[in-house]
Protein backbone atom coordinates (compact mmCIF):
# COMPACT_ATOMS: atom_id res chain seq x y z
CA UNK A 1 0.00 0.00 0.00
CA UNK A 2 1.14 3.65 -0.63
CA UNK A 3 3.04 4.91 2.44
CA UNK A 4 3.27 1.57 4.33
CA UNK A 5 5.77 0.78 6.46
CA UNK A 6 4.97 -2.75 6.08
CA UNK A 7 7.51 -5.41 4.93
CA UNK A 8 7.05 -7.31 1.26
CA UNK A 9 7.28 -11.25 1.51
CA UNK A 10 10.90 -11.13 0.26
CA UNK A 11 11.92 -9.16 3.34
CA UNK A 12 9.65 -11.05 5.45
CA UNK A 13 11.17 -14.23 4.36
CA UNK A 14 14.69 -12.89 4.11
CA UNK A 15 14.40 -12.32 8.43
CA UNK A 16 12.63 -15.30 9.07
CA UNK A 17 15.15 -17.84 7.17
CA UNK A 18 18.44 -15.73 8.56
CA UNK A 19 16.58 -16.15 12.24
CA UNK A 20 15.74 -19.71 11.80
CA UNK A 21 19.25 -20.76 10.91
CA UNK A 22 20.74 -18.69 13.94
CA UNK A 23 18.47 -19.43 16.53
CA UNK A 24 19.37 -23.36 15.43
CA UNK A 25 22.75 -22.89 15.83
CA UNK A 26 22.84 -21.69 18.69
CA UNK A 27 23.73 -17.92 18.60
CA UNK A 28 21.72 -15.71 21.19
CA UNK A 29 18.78 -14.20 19.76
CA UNK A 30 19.74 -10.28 20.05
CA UNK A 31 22.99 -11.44 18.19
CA UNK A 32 21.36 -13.02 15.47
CA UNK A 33 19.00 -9.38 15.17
CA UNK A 34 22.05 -7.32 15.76
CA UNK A 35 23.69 -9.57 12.09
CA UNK A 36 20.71 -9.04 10.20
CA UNK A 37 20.49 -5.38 11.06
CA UNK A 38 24.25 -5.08 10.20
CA UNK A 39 24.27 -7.50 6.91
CA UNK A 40 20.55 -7.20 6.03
CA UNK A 41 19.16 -5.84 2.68
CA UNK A 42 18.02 -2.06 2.47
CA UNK A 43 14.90 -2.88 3.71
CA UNK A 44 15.63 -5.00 6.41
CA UNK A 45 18.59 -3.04 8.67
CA UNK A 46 16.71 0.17 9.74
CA UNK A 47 13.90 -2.25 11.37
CA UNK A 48 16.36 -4.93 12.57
CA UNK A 49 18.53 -2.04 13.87
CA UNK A 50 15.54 -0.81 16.18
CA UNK A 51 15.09 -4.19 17.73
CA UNK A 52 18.05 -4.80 18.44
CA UNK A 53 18.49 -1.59 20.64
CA UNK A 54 15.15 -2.71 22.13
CA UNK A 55 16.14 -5.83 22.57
CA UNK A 56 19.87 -4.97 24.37
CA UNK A 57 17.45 -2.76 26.67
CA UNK A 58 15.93 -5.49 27.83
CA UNK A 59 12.82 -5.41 25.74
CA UNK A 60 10.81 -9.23 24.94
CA UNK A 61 11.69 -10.11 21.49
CA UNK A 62 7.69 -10.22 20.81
CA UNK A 63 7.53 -6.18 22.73
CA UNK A 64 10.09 -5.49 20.59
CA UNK A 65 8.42 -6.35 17.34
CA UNK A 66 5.04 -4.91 18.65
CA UNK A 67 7.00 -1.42 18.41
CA UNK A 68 7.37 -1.79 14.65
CA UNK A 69 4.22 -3.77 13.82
CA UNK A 70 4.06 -1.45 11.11
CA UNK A 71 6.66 -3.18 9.78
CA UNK A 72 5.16 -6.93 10.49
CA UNK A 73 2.32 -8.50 9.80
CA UNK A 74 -0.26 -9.31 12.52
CA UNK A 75 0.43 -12.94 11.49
CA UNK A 76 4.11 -12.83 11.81
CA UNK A 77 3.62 -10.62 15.79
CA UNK A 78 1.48 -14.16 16.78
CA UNK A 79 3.42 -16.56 15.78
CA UNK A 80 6.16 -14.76 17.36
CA UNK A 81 4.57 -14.22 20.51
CA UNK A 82 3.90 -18.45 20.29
CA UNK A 83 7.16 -19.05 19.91
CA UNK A 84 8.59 -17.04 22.56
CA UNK A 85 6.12 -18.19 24.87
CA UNK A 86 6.76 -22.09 23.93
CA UNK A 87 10.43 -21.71 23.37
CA UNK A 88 10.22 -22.79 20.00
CA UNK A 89 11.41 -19.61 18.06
CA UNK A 90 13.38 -21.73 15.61
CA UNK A 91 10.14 -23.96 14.59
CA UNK A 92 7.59 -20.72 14.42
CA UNK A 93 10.66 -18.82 12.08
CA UNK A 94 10.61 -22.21 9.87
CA UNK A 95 7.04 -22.11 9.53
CA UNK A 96 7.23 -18.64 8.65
CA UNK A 97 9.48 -19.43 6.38
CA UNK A 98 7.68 -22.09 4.21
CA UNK A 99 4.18 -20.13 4.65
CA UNK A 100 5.57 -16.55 3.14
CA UNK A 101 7.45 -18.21 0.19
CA UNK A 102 4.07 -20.23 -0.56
CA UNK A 103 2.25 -16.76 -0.80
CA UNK A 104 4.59 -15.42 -3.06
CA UNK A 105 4.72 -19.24 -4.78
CA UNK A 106 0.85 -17.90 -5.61
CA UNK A 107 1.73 -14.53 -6.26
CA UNK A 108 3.74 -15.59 -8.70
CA UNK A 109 1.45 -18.18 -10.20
CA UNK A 110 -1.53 -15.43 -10.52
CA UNK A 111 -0.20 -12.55 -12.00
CA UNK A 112 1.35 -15.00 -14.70
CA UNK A 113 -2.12 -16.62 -14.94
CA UNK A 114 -3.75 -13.26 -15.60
CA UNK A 115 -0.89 -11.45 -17.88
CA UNK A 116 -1.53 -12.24 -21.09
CA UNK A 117 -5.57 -11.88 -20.68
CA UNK A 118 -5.08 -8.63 -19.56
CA UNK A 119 -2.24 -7.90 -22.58
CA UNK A 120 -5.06 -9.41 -24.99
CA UNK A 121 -7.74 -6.62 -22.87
CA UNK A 122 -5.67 -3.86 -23.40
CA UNK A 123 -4.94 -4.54 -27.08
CA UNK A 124 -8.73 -5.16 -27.36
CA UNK A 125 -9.45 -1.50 -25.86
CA UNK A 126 -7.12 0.12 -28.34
CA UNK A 127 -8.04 -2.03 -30.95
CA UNK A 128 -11.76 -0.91 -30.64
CA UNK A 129 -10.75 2.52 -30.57
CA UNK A 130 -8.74 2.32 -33.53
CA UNK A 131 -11.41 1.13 -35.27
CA UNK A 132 -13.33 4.28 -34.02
CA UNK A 133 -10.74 6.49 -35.17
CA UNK A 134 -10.27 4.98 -39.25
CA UNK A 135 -14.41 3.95 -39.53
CA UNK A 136 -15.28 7.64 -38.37
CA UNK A 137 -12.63 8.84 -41.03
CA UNK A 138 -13.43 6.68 -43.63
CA UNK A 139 -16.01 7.52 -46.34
CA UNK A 140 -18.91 5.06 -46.07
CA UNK A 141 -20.19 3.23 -48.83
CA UNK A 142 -23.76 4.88 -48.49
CA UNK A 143 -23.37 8.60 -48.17
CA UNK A 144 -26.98 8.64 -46.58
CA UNK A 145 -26.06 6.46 -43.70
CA UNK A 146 -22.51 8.46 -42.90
CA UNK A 147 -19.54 6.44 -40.92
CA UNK A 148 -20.13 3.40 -39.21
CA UNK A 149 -20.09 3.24 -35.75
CA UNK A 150 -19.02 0.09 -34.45
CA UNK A 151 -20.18 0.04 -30.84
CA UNK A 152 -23.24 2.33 -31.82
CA UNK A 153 -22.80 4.63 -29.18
CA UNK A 154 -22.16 7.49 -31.70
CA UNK A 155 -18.61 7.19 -30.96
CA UNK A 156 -16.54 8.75 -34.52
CA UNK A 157 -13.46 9.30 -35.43
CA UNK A 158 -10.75 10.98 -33.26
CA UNK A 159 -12.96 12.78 -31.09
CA UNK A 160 -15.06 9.17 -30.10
CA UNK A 161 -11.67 7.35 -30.02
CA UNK A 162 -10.19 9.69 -27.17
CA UNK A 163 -13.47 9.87 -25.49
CA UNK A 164 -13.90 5.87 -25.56
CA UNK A 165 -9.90 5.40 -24.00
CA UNK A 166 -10.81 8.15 -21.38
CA UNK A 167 -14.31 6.27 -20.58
CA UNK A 168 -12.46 2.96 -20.50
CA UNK A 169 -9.23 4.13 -18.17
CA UNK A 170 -11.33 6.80 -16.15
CA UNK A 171 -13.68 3.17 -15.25
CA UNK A 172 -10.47 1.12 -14.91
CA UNK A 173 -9.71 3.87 -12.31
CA UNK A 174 -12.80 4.11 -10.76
CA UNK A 175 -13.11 0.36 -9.99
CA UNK A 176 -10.04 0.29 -8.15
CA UNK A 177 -10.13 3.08 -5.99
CA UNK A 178 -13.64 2.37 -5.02
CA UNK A 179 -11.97 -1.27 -4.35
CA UNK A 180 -9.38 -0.51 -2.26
CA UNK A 181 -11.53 2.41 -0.34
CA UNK A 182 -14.16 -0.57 0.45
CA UNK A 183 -11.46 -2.85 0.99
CA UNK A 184 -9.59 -0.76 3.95
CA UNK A 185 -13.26 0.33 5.06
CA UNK A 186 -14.26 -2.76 5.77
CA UNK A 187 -10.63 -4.76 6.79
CA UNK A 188 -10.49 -6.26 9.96
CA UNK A 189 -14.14 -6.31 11.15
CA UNK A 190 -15.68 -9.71 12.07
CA UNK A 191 -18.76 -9.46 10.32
CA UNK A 192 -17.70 -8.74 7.02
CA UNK A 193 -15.05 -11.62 7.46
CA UNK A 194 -17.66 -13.45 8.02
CA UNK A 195 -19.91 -13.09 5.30
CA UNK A 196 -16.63 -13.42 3.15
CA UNK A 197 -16.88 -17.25 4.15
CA UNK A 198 -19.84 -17.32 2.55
CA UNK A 199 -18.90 -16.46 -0.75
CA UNK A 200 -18.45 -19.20 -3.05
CA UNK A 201 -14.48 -19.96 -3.55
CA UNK A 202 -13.19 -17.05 -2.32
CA UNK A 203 -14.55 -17.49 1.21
CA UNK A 204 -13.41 -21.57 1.33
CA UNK A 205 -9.87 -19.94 0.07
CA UNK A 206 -9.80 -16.99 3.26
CA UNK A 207 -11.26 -20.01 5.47
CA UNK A 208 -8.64 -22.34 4.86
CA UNK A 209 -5.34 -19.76 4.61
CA UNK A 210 -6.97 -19.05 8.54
CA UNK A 211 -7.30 -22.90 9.48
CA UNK A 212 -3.43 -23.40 8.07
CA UNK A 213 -2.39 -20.86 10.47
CA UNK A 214 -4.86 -21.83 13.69
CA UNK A 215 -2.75 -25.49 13.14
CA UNK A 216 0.34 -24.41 13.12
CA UNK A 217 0.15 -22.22 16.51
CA UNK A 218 -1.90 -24.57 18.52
CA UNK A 219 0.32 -27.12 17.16
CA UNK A 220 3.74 -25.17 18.47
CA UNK A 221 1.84 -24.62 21.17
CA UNK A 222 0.79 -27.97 22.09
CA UNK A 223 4.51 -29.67 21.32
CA UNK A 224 6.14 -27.05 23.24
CA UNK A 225 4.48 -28.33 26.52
CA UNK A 226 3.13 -24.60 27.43
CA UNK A 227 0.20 -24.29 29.35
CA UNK A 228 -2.69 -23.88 27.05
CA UNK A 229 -4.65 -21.77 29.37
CA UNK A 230 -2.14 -19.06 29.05
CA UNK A 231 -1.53 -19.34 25.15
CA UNK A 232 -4.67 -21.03 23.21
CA UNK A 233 -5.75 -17.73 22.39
CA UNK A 234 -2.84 -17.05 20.79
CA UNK A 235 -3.82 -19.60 17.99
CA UNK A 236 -6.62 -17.55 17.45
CA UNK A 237 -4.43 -14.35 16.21
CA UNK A 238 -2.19 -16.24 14.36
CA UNK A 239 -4.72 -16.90 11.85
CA UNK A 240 -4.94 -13.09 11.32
CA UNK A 241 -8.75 -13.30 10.27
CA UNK A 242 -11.35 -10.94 12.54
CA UNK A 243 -13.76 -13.49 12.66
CA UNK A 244 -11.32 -16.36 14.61
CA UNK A 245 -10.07 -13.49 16.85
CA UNK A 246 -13.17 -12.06 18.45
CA UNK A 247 -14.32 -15.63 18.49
CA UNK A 248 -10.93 -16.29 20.93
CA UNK A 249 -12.80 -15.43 24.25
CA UNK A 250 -15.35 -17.96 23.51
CA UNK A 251 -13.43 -20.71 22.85
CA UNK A 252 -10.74 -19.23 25.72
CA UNK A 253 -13.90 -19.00 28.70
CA UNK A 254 -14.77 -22.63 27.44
CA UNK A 255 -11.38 -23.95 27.92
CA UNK A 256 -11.01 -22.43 31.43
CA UNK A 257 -13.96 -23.91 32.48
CA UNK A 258 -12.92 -27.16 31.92
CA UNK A 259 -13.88 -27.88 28.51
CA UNK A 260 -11.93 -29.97 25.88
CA UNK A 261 -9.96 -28.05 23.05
CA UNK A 262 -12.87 -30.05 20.66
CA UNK A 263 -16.06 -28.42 22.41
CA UNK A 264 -13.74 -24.79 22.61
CA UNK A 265 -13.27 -25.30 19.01
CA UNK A 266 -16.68 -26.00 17.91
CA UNK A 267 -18.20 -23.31 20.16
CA UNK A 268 -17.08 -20.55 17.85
CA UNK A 269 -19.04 -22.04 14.94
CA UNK A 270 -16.37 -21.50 12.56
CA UNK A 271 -14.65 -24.92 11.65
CA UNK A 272 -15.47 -27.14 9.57
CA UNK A 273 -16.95 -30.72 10.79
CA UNK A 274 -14.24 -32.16 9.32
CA UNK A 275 -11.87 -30.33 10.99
CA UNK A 276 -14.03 -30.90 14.13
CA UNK A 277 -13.89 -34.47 13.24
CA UNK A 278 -10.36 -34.92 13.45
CA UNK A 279 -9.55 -32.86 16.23
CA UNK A 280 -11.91 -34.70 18.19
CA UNK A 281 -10.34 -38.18 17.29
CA UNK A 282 -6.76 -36.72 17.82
CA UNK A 283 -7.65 -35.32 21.38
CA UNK A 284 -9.23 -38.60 22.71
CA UNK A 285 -6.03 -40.68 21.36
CA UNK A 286 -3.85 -37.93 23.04
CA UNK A 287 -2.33 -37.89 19.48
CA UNK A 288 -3.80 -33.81 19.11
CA UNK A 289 -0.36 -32.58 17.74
CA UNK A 290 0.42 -34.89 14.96
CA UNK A 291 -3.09 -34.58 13.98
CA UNK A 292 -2.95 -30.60 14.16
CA UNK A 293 0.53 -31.37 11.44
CA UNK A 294 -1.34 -33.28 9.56
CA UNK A 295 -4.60 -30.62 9.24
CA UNK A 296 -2.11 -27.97 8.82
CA UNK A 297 -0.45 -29.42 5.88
CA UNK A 298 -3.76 -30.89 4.39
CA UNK A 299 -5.36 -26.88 4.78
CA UNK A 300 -1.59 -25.32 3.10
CA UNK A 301 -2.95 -27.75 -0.05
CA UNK A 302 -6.24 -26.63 -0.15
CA UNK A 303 -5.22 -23.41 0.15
CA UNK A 304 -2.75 -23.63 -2.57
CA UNK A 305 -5.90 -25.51 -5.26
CA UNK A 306 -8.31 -22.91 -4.15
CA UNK A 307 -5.88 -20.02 -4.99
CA UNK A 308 -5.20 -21.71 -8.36
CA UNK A 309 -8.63 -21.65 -9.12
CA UNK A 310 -9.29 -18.35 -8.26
CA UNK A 311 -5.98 -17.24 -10.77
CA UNK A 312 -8.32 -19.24 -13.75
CA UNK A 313 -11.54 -17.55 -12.84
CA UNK A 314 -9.43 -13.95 -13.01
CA UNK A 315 -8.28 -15.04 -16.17
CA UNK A 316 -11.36 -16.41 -17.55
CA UNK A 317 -13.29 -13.58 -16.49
CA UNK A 318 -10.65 -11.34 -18.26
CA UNK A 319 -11.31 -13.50 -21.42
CA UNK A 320 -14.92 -13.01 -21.46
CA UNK A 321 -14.68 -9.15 -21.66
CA UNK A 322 -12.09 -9.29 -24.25
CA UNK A 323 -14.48 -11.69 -26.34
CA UNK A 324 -17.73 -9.82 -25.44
CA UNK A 325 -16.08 -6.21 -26.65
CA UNK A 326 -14.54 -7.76 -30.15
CA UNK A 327 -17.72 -9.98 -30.75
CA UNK A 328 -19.88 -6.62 -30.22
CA UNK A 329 -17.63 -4.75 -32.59
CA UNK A 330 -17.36 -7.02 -34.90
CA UNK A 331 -21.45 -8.06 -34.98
CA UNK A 332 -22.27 -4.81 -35.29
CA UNK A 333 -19.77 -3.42 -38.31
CA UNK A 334 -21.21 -6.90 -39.71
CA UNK A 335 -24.49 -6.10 -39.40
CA UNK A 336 -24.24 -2.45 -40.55
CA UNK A 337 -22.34 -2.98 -43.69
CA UNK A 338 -24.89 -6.44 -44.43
CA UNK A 339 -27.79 -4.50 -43.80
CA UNK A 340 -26.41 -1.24 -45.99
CA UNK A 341 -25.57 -3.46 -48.77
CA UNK A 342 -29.43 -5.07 -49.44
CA UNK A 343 -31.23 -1.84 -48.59
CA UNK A 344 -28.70 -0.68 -51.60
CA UNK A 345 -30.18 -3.11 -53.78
CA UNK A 346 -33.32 -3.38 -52.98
């Protein structure tokens, strides 16, 4: 976004692989900050630099962080704050790792999915409004009908080529600030989160990014032998989606109260029976943390085929307004010139 702070994936990976490998080998934690702020790309010093001083003042590493969660992810701040509170800083900067270089894994695969429909849009635009420009300038075969008009929106020659670009771009432009506008409007509130899981794909896609990441806290959690009172809710921000996180006190109050992990779960109304299912099977075997692996990677899948899918409905939609605008010009110079040629010779 324009003006953010906030770290791109390459950065984000770039600290979490250099941490992971540190922590592993044993070097202290401020030391391995203090090398990445010292031997870090551009992007990565000034921020690494700041913890570090936090961090030799006796700052958490997760307090720390919180000071430049501009800079960070709310995802990356949770997991963090797991792994310092389980000890297992080394696993949560692995999973990190492998999560941020699938997103830009699907980055990559969308924009190249979309690329060349939106090349073949674009040439369709100025193709259109080419033919604008040479049928309005162009004698016509029947002086009593004048120039045809290929969209028939009384579009002509240069004057209704320049106004059909600036109609197209000044839509283009319209779409996407209204977009973004709605989208930072409405970011972050439960509801709306909500009724994005409801959407067809694309909420089945948000659902299961969030279920990847409620697996892989609860599962550090769980392995690291913390006390779950004190960090299930945790799990709930890691999956940095407003509809798990104000559903955290729910499933937190049910857990204090004695409840198992399975009835906390399906209190919040939010997971799958599936998911329900197996959680259920893996609490009551006392096997809850393999099974919690095993959902996360099965969720990181789904996640990755949903995404996919969504990259060939962008394109296909792309497609479809390409076709639909040459198919309309083309029908209707058809039609004109057909129609012009019997009523001359009839």
């Amino acid at each position: 976004m324009l003006g953010s702070r906030r770290l791109n994936l390459d950065r984000l990976i770039e600290i979490a692989r250099s941490l992971k490998f540190s922590l592993s080998s044993g070097i202290m934690l401020r030391d391995a900050v203090s090398l990445l702020a010292s031997r870090g790309t551009g992007a990565v010093r000034p921020v690494a630099g700041q913890i570090t001083k936090d961090l030799e003042a006796g700052w958490s590493f997760k307090d720390a962080l919180d000071k430049q969660a501009d800079s960070f992810p709310p995802l990356f701040l949770s997991l963090v704050e797991v792994g310092e509170e389980t000890g297992n800083l080394p696993e949560v900067m692995t999973e990190l790792e492998k999560y941020y270089e699938m997103q830009v894994r699907l980055k990559r695969e969308f924009v190249s999915g979309v690329t060349w429909p939106l090349v073949q849009f674009f040439a369709a635009i100025f193709i259109i409004a080419g033919l604008i420009l040479v049928l309005g300038i162009l004698p016509s075969a029947d002086s009593d009908r004048g120039p045809i008009d290929p969209l028939g929106l009384g579009l002509l020659g240069p004057e209704g080529a320049v106004f059909f670009l600036g109609a197209v771009f000044s839509a283009l432009l319209v779409a996407t600030v209204s977009f973004v506008g709605v989208r930072r409007l409405l970011r972050r509130r439960a509801v709306v989160e909500r009724l994005i899981f409801r959407i067809p794909v694309v909420g089945g896609t948000v659902k299961a990014m969030a279920l990847t990441r409620f697996c892989v806290a609860l599962n550090l959690v769980l392995e690291s032998g913390a006390p779950i009172l004190k960090t299930f809710r945790l799990s709930f921000s890691a999956t940095d989606n407003a509809a798990f996180e104000t559903a955290a006190p729910v499933a937190d109050a049910a857990l204090r109260r004695g409840s198992s992990v399975t009835d906390c779960v399906t209190r919040t109304d939010l997971f799958p029976d599936e998911f329900l299912s197996m959680v259920a099977v893996g609490e009551e075997s006392g096997r809850l943390p393999e099974v919690l692996h095993q959902q996360a990677l099965y969720y990181d899948e789904l996640t990755r085929r949903k995404l996919a899918l969504l990259s060939k409905i962008a394109s296909g939609i792309v497609w479809l307004t390409v076709a639909a605008i040459i198919i309309t010009a083309v029908i209707r110079i058809f039609l004109m010139t057909y129609i012009a040629s019997i009523e001359k010779y009839t």
